[in-house]
PDB file of N, CA and C in Angstrom:
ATOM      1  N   UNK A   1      -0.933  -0.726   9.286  1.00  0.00           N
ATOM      2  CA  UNK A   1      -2.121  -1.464   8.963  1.00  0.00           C
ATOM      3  C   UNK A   1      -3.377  -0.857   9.554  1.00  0.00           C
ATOM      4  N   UNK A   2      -2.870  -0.309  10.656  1.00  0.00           N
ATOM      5  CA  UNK A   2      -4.445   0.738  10.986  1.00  0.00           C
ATOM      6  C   UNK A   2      -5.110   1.695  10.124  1.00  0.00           C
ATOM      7  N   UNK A   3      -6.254   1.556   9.872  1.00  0.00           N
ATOM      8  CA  UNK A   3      -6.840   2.631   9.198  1.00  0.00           C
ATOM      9  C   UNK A   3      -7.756   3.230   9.786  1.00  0.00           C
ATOM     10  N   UNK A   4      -9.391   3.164   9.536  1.00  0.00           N
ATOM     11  CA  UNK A   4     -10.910   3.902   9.893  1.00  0.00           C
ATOM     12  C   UNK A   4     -11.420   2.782  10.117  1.00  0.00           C
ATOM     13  N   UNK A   5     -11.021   1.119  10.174  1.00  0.00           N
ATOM     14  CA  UNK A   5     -12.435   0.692  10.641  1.00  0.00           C
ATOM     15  C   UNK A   5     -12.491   0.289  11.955  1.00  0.00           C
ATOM     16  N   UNK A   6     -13.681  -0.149  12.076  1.00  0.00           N
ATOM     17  CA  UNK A   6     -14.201  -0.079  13.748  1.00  0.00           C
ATOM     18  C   UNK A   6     -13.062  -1.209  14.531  1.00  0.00           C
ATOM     19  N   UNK A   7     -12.812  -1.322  15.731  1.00  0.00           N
ATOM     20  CA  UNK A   7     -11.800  -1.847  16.569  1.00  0.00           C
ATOM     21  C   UNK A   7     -12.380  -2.782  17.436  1.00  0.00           C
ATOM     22  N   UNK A   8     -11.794  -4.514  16.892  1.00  0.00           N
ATOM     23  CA  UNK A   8     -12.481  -5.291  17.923  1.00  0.00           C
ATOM     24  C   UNK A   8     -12.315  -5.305  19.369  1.00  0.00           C
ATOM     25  N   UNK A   9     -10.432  -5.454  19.524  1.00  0.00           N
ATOM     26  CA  UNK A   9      -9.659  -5.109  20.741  1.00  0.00           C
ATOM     27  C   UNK A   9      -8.264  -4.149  20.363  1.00  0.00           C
ATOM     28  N   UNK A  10      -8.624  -2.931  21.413  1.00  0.00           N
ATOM     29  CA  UNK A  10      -7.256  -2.623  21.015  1.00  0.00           C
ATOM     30  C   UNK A  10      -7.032  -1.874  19.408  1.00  0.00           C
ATOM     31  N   UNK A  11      -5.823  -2.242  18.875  1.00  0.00           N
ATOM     32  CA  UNK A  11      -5.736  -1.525  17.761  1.00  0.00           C
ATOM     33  C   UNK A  11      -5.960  -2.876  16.538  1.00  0.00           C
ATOM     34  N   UNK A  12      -6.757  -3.856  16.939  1.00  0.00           N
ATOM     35  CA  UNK A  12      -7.072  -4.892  15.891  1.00  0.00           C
ATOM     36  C   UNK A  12      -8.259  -4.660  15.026  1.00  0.00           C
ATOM     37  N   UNK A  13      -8.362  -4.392  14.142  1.00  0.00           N
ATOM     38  CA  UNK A  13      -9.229  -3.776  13.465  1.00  0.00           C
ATOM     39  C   UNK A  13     -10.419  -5.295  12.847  1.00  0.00           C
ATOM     40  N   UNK A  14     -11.317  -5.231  12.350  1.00  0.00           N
ATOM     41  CA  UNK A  14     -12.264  -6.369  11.842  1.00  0.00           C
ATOM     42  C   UNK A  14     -12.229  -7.236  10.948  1.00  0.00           C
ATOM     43  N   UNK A  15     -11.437  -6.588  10.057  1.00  0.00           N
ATOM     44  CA  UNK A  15     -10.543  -6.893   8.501  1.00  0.00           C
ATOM     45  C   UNK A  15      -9.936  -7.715   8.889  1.00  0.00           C
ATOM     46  N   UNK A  16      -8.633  -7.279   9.509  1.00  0.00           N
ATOM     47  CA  UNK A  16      -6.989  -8.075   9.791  1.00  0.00           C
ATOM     48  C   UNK A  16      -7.839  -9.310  11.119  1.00  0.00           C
ATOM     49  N   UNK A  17      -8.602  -9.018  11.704  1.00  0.00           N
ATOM     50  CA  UNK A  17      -8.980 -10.146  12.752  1.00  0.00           C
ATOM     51  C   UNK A  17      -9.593 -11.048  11.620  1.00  0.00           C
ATOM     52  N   UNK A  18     -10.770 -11.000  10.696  1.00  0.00           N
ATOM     53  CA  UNK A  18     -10.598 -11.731   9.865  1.00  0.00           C
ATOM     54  C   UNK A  18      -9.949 -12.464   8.919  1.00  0.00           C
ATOM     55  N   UNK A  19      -8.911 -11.905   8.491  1.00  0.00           N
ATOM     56  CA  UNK A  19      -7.486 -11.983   8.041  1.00  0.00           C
ATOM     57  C   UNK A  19      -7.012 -12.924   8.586  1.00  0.00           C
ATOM     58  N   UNK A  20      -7.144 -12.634  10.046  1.00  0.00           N
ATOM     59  CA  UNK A  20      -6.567 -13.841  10.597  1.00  0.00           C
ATOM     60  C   UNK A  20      -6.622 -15.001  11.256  1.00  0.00           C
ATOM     61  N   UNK A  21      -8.592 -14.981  11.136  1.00  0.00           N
ATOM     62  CA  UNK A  21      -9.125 -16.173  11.852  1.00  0.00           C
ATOM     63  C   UNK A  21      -9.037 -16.669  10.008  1.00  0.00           C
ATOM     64  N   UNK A  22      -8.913 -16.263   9.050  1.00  0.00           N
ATOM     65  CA  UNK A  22      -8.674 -17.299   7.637  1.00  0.00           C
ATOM     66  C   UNK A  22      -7.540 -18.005   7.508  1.00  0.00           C
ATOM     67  N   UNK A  23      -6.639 -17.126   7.714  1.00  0.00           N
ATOM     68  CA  UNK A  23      -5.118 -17.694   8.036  1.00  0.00           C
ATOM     69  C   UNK A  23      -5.174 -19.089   8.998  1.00  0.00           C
ATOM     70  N   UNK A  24      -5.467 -19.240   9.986  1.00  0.00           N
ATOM     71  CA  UNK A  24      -5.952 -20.118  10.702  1.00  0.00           C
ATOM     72  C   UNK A  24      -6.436 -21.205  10.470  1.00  0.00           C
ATOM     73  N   UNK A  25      -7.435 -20.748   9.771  1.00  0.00           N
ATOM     74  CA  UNK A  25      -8.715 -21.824   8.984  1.00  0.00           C
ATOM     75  C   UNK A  25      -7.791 -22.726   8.034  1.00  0.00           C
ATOM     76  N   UNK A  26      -7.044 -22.064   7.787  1.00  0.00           N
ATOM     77  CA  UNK A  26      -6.282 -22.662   6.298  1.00  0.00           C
ATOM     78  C   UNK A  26      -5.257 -23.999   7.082  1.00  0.00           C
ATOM     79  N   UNK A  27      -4.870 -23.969   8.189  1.00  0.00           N
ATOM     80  CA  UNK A  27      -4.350 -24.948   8.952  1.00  0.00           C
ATOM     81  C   UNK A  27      -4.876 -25.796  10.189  1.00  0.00           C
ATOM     82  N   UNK A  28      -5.583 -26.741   9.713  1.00  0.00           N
ATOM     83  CA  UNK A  28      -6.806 -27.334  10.715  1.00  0.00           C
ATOM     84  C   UNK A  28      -5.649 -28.098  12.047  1.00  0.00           C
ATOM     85  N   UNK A  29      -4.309 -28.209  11.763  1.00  0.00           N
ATOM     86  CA  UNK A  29      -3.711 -29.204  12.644  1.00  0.00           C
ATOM     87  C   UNK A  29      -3.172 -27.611  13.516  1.00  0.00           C
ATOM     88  N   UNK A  30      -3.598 -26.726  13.339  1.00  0.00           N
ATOM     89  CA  UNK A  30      -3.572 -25.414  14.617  1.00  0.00           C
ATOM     90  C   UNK A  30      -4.916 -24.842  15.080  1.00  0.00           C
ATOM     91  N   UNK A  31      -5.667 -25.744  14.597  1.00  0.00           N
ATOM     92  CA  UNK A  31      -7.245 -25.385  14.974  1.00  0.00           C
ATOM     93  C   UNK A  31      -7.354 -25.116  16.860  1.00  0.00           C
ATOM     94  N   UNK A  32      -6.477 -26.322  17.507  1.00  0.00           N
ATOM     95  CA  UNK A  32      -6.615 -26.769  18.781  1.00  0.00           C
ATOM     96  C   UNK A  32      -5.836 -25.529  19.680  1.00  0.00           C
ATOM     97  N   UNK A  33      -4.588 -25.702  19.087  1.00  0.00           N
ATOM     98  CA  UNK A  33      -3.792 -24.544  19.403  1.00  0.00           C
ATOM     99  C   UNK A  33      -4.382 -23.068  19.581  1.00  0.00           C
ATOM    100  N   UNK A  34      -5.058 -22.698  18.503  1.00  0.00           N
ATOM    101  CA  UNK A  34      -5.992 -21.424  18.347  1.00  0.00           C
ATOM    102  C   UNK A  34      -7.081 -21.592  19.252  1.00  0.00           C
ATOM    103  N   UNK A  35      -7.625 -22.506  19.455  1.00  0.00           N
ATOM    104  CA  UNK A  35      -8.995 -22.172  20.952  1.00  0.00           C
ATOM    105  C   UNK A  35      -8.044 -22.482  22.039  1.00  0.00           C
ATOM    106  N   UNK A  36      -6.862 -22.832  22.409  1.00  0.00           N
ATOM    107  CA  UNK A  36      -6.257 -22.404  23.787  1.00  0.00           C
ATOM    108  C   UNK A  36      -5.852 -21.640  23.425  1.00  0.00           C
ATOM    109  N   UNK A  37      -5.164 -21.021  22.782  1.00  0.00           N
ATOM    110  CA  UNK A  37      -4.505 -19.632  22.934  1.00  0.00           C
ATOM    111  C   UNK A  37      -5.867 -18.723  23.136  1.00  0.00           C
ATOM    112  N   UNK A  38      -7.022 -18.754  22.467  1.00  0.00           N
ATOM    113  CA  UNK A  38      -7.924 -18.271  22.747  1.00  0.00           C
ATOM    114  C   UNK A  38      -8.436 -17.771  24.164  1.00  0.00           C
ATOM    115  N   UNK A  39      -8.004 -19.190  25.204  1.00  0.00           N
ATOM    116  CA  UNK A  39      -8.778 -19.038  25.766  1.00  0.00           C
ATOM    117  C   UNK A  39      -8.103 -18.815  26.965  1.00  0.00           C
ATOM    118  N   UNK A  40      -6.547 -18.906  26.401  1.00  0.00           N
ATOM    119  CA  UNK A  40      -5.887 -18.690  27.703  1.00  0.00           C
ATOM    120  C   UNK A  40      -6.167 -16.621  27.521  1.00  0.00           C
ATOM    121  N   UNK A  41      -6.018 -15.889  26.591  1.00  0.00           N
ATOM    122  CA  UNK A  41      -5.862 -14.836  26.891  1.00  0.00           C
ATOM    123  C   UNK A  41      -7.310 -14.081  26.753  1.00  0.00           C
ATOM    124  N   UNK A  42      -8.374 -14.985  26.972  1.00  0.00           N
ATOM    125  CA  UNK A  42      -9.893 -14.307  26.889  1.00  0.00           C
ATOM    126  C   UNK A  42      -9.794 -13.253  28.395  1.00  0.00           C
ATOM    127  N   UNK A  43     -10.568 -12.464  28.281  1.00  0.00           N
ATOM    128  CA  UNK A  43     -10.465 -11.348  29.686  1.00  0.00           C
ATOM    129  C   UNK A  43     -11.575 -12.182  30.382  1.00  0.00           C
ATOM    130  N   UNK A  44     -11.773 -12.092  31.883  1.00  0.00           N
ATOM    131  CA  UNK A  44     -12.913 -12.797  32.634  1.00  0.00           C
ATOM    132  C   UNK A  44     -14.033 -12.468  32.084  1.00  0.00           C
ATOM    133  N   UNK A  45     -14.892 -13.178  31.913  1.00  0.00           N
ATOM    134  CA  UNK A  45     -16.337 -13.439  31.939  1.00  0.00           C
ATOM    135  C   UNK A  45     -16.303 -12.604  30.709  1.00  0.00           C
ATOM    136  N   UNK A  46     -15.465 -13.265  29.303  1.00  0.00           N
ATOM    137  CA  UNK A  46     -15.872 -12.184  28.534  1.00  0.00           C
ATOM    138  C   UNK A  46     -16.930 -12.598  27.768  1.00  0.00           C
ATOM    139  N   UNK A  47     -18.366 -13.436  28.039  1.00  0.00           N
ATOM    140  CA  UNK A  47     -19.289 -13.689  27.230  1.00  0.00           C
ATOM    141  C   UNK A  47     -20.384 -12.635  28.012  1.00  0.00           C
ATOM    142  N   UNK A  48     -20.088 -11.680  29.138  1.00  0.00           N
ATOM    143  CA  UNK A  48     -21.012 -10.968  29.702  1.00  0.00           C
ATOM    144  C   UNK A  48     -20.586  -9.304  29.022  1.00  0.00           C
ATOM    145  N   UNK A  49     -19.938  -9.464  27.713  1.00  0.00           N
ATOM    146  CA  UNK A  49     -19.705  -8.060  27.463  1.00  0.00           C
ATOM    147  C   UNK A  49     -19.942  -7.960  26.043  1.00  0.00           C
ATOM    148  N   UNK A  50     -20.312  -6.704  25.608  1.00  0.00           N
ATOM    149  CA  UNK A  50     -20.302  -7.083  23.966  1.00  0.00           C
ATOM    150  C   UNK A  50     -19.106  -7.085  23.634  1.00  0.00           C
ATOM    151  N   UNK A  51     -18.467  -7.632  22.380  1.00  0.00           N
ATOM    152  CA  UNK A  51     -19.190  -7.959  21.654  1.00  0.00           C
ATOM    153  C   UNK A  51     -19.218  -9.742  21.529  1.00  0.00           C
ATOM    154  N   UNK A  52     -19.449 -10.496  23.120  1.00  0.00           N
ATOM    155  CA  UNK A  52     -19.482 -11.304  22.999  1.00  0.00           C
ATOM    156  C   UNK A  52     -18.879 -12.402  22.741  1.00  0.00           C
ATOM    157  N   UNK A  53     -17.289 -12.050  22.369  1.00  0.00           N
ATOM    158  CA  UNK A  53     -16.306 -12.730  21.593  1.00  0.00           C
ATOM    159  C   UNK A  53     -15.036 -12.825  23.198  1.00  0.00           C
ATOM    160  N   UNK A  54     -14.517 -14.238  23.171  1.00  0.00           N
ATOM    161  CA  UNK A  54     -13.156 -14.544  23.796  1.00  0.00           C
ATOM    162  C   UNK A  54     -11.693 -13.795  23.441  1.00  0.00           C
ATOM    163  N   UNK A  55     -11.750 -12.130  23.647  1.00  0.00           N
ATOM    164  CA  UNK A  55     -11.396 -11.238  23.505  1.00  0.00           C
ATOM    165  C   UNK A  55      -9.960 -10.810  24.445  1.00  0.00           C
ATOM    166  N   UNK A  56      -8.972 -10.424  24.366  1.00  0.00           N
ATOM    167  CA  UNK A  56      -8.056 -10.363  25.592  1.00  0.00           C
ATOM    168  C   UNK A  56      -8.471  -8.420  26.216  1.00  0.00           C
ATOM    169  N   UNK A  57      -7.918  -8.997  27.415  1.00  0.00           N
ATOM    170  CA  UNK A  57      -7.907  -6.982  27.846  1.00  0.00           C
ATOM    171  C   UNK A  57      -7.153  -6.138  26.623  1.00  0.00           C
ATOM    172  N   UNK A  58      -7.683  -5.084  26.862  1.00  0.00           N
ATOM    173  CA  UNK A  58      -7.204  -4.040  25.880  1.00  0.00           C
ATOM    174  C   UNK A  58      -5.792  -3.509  26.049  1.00  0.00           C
ATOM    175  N   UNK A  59      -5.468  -3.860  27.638  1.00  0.00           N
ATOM    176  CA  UNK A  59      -3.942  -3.526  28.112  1.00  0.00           C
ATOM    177  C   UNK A  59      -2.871  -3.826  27.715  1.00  0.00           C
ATOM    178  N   UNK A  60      -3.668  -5.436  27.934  1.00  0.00           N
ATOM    179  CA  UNK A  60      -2.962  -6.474  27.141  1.00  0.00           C
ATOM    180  C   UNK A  60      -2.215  -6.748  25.862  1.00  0.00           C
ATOM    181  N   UNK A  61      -3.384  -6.219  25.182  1.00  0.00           N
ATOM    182  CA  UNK A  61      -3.024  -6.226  24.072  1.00  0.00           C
ATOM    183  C   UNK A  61      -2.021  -5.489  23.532  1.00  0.00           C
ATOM    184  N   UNK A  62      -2.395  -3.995  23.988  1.00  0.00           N
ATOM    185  CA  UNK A  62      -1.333  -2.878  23.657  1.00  0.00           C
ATOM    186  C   UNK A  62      -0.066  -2.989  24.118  1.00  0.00           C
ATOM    187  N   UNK A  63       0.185  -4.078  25.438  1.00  0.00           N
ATOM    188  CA  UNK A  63       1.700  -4.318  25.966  1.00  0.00           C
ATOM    189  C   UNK A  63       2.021  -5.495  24.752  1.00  0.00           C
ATOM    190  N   UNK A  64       0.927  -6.312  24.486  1.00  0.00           N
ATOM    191  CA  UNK A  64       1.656  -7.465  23.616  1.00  0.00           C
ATOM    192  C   UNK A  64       1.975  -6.802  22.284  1.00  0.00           C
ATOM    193  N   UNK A  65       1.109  -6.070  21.844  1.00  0.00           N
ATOM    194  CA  UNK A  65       1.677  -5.518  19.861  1.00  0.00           C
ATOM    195  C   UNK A  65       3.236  -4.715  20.566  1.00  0.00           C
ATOM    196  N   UNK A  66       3.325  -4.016  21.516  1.00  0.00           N
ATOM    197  CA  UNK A  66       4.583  -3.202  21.678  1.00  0.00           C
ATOM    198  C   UNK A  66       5.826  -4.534  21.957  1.00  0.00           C
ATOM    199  N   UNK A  67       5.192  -5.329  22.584  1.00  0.00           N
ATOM    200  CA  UNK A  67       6.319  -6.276  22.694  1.00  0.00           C
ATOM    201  C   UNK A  67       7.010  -6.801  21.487  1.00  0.00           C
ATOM    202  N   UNK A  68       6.124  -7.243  20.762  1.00  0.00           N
ATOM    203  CA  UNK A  68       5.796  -7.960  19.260  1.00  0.00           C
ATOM    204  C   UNK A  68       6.484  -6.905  18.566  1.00  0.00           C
ATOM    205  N   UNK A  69       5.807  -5.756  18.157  1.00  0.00           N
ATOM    206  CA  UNK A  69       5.779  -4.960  17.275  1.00  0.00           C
ATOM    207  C   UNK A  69       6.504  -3.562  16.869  1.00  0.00           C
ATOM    208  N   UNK A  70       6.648  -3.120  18.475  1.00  0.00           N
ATOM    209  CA  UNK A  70       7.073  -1.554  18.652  1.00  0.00           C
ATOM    210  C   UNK A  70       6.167  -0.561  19.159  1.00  0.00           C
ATOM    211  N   UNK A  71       4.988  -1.208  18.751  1.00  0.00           N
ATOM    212  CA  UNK A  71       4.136   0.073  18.427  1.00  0.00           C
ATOM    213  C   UNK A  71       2.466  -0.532  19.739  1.00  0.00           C
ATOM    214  N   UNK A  72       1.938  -0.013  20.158  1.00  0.00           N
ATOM    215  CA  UNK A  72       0.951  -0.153  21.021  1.00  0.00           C
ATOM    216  C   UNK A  72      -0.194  -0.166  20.098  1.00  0.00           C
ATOM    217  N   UNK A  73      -0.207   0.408  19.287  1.00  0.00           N
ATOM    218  CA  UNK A  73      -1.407   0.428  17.980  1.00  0.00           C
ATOM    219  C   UNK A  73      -1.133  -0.813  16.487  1.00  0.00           C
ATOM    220  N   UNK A  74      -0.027  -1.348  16.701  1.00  0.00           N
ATOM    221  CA  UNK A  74       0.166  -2.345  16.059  1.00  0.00           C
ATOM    222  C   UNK A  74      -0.752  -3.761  15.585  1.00  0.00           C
ATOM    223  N   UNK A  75      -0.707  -3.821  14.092  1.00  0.00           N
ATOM    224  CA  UNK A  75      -1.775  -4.774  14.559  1.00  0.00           C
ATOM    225  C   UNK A  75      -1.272  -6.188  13.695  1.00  0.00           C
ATOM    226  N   UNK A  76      -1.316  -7.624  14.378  1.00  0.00           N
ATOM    227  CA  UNK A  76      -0.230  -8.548  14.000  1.00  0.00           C
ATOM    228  C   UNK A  76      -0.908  -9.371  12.662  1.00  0.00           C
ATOM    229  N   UNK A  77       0.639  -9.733  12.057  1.00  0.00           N
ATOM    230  CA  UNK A  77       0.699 -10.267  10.926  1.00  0.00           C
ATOM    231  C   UNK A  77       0.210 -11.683  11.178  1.00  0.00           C
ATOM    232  N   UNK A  78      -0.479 -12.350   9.974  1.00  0.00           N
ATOM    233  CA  UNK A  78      -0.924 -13.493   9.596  1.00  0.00           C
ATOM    234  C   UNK A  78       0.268 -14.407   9.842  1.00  0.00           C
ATOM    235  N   UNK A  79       1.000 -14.396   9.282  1.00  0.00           N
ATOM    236  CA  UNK A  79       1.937 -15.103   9.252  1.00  0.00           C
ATOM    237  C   UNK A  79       2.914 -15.178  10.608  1.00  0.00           C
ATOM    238  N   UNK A  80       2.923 -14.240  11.694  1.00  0.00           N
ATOM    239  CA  UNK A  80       3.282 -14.499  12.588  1.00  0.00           C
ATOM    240  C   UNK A  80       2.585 -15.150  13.679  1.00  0.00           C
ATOM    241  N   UNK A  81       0.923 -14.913  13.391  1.00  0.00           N
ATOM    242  CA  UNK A  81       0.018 -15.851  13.960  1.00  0.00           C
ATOM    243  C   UNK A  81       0.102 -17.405  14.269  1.00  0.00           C
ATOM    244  N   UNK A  82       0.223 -17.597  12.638  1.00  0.00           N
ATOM    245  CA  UNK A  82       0.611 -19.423  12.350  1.00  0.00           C
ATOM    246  C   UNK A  82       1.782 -19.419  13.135  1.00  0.00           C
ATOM    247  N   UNK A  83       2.882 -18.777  12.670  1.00  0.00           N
ATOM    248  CA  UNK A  83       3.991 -18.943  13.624  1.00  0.00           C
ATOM    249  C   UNK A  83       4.155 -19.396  14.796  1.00  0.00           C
ATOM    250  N   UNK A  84       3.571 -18.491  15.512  1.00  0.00           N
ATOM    251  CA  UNK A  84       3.256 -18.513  16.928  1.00  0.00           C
ATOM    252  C   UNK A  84       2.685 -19.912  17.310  1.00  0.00           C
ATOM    253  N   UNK A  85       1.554 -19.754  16.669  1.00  0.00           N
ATOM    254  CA  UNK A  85       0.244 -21.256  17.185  1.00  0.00           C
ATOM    255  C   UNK A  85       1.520 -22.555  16.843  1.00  0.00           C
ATOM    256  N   UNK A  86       2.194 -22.916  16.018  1.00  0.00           N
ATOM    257  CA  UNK A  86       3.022 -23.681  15.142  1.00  0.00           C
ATOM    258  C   UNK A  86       3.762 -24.196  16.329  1.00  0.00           C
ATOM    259  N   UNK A  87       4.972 -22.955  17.322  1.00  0.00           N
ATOM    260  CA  UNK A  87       5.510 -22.815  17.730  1.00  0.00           C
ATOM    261  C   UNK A  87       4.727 -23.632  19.341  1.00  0.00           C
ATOM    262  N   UNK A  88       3.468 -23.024  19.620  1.00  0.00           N
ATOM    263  CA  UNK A  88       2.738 -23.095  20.524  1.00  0.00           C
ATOM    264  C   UNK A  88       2.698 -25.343  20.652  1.00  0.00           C
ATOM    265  N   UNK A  89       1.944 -25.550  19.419  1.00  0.00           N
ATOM    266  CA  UNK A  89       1.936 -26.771  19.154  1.00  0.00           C
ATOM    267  C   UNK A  89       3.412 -27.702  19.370  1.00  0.00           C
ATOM    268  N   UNK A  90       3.757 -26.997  18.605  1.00  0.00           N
ATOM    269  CA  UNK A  90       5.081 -27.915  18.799  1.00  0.00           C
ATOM    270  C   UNK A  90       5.367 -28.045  20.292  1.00  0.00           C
ATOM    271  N   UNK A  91       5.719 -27.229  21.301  1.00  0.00           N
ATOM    272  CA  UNK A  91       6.007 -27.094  22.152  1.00  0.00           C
ATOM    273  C   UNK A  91       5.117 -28.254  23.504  1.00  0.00           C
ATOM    274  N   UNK A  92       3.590 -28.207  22.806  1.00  0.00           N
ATOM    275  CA  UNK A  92       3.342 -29.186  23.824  1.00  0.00           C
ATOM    276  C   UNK A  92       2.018 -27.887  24.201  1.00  0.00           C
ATOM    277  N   UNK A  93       2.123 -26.961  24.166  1.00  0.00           N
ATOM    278  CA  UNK A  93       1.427 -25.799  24.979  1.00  0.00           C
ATOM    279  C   UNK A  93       0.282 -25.563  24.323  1.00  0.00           C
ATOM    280  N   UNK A  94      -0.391 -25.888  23.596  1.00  0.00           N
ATOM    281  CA  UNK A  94      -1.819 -25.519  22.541  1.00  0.00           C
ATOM    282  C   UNK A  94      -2.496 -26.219  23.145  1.00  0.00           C
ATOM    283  N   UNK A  95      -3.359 -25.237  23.974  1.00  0.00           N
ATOM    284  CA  UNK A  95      -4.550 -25.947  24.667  1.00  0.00           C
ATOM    285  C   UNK A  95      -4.506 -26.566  25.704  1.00  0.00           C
ATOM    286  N   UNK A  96      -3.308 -26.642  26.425  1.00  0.00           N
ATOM    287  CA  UNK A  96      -2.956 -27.358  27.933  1.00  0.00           C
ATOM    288  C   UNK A  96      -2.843 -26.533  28.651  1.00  0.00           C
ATOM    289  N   UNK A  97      -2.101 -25.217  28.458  1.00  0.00           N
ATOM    290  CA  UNK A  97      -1.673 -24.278  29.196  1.00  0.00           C
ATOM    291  C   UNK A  97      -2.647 -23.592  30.256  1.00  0.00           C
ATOM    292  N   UNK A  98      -2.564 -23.906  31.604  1.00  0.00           N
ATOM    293  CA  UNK A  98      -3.278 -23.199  32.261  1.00  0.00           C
ATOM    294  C   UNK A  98      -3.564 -21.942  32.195  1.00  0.00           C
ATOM    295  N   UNK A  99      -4.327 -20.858  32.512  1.00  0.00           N
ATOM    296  CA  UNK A  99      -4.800 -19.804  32.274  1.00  0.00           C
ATOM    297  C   UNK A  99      -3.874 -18.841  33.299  1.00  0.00           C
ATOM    298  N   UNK A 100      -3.236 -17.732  32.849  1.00  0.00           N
ATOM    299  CA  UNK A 100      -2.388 -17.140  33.761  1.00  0.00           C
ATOM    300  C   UNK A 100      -3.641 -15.242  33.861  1.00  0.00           C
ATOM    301  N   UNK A 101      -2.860 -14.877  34.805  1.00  0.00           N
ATOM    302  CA  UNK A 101      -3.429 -13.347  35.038  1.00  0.00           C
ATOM    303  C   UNK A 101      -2.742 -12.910  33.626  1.00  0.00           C
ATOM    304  N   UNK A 102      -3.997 -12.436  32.950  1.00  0.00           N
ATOM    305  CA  UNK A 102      -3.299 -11.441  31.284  1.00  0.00           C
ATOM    306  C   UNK A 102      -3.027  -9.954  31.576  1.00  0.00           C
ATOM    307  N   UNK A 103      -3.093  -9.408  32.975  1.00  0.00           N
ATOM    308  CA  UNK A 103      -3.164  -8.096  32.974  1.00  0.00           C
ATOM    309  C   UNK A 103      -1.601  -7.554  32.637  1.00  0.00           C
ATOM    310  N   UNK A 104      -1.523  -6.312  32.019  1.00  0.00           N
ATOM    311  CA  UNK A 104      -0.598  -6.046  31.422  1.00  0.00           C
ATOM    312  C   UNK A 104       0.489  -5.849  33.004  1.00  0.00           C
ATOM    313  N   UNK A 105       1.714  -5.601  32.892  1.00  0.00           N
ATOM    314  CA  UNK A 105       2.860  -5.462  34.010  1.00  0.00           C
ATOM    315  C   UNK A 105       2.496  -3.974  34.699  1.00  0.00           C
ATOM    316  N   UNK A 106       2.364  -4.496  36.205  1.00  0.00           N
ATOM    317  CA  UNK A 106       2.618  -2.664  37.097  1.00  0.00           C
ATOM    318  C   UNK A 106       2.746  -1.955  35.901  1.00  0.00           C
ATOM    319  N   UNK A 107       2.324  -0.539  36.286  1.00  0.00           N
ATOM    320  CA  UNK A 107       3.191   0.823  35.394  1.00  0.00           C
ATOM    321  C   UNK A 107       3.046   0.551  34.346  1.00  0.00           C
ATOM    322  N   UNK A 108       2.182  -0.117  33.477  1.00  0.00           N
ATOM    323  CA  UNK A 108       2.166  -0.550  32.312  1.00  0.00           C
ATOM    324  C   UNK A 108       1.055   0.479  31.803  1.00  0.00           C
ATOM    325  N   UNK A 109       1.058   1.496  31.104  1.00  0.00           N
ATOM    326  CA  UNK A 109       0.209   2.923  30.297  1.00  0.00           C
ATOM    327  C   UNK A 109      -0.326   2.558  28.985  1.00  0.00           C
ATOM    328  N   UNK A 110      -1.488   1.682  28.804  1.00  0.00           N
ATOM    329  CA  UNK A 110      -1.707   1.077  27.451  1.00  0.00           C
ATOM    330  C   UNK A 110      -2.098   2.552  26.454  1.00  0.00           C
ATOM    331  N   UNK A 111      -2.828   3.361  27.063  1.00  0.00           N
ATOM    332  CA  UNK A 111      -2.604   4.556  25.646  1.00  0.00           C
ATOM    333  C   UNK A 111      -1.542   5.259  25.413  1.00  0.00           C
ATOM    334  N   UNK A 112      -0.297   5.289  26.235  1.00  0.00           N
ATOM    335  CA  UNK A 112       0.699   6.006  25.846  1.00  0.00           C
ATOM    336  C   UNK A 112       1.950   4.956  25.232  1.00  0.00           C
ATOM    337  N   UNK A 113       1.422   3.283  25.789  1.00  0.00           N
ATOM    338  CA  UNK A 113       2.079   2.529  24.888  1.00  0.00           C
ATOM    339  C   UNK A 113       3.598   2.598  25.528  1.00  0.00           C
ATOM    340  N   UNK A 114       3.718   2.861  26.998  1.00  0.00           N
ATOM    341  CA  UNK A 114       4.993   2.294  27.601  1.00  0.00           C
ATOM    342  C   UNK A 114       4.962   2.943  29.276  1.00  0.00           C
ATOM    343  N   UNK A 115       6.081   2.422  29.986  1.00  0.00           N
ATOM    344  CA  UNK A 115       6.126   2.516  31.225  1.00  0.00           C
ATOM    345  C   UNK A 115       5.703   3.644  32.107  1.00  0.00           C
ATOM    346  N   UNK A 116       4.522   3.743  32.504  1.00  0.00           N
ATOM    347  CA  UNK A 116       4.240   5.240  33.182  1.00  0.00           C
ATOM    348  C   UNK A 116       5.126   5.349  34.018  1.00  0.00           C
ATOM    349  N   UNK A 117       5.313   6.505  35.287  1.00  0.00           N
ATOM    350  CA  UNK A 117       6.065   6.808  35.893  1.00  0.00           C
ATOM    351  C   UNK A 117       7.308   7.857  35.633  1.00  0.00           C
TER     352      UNK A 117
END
């Protein structure tokens, strides 16, 4: 799914992030779910950086698509989004969840996309 356009976080491109704040939109009873998940994995003080947006670290990210995905440049499906938030909701966890450290694990090499050392 990666191609040439510009990169919000990571290997999420502007398209598929739109893609998938529509996906979203389309289910208002995960609206709640989607601003905690938001906000549990926003990086600190991310309204003091461009581009302004509740954004996760870039580390982060690249450990989560490899977790998810395989791939450190991976960039996630719509449908596993809802999933997730669905999953999130059900559970009780959309929007309660305290905020944990998002930094990716020790030894964790986000451009080479696995365990340095």
């Amino acid at each position: 799914m990666t191609g040439t356009h510009p990169r919000l976080v990571g290997s999420l491109s502007w398209p598929v992030a739109g893609t998938l704040v529509l996906a979203v939109l389309r289910h208002p009873r995960l609206w709640s779910s989607a601003l905690g998940a938001l906000g549990r994995t926003a990086g600190p003080r991310w309204w003091r950086h461009r581009p302004f947006l509740p954004l996760p670290d870039p580390d982060w990210w690249a450990f989560r698509m490899v977790t998810a995905y395989g791939r450190p440049d991976a960039e996630p499906r719509a449908a596993d989004v809802v999933s997730y938030l669905e999953w999130s909701r059900s559970t009780g966890a959309g929007g309660r969840t305290r905020r944990r450290d998002r930094g990716a694990p020790d030894g964790w090499d986000a451009r080479a996309g696995r365990q340095s050392g």
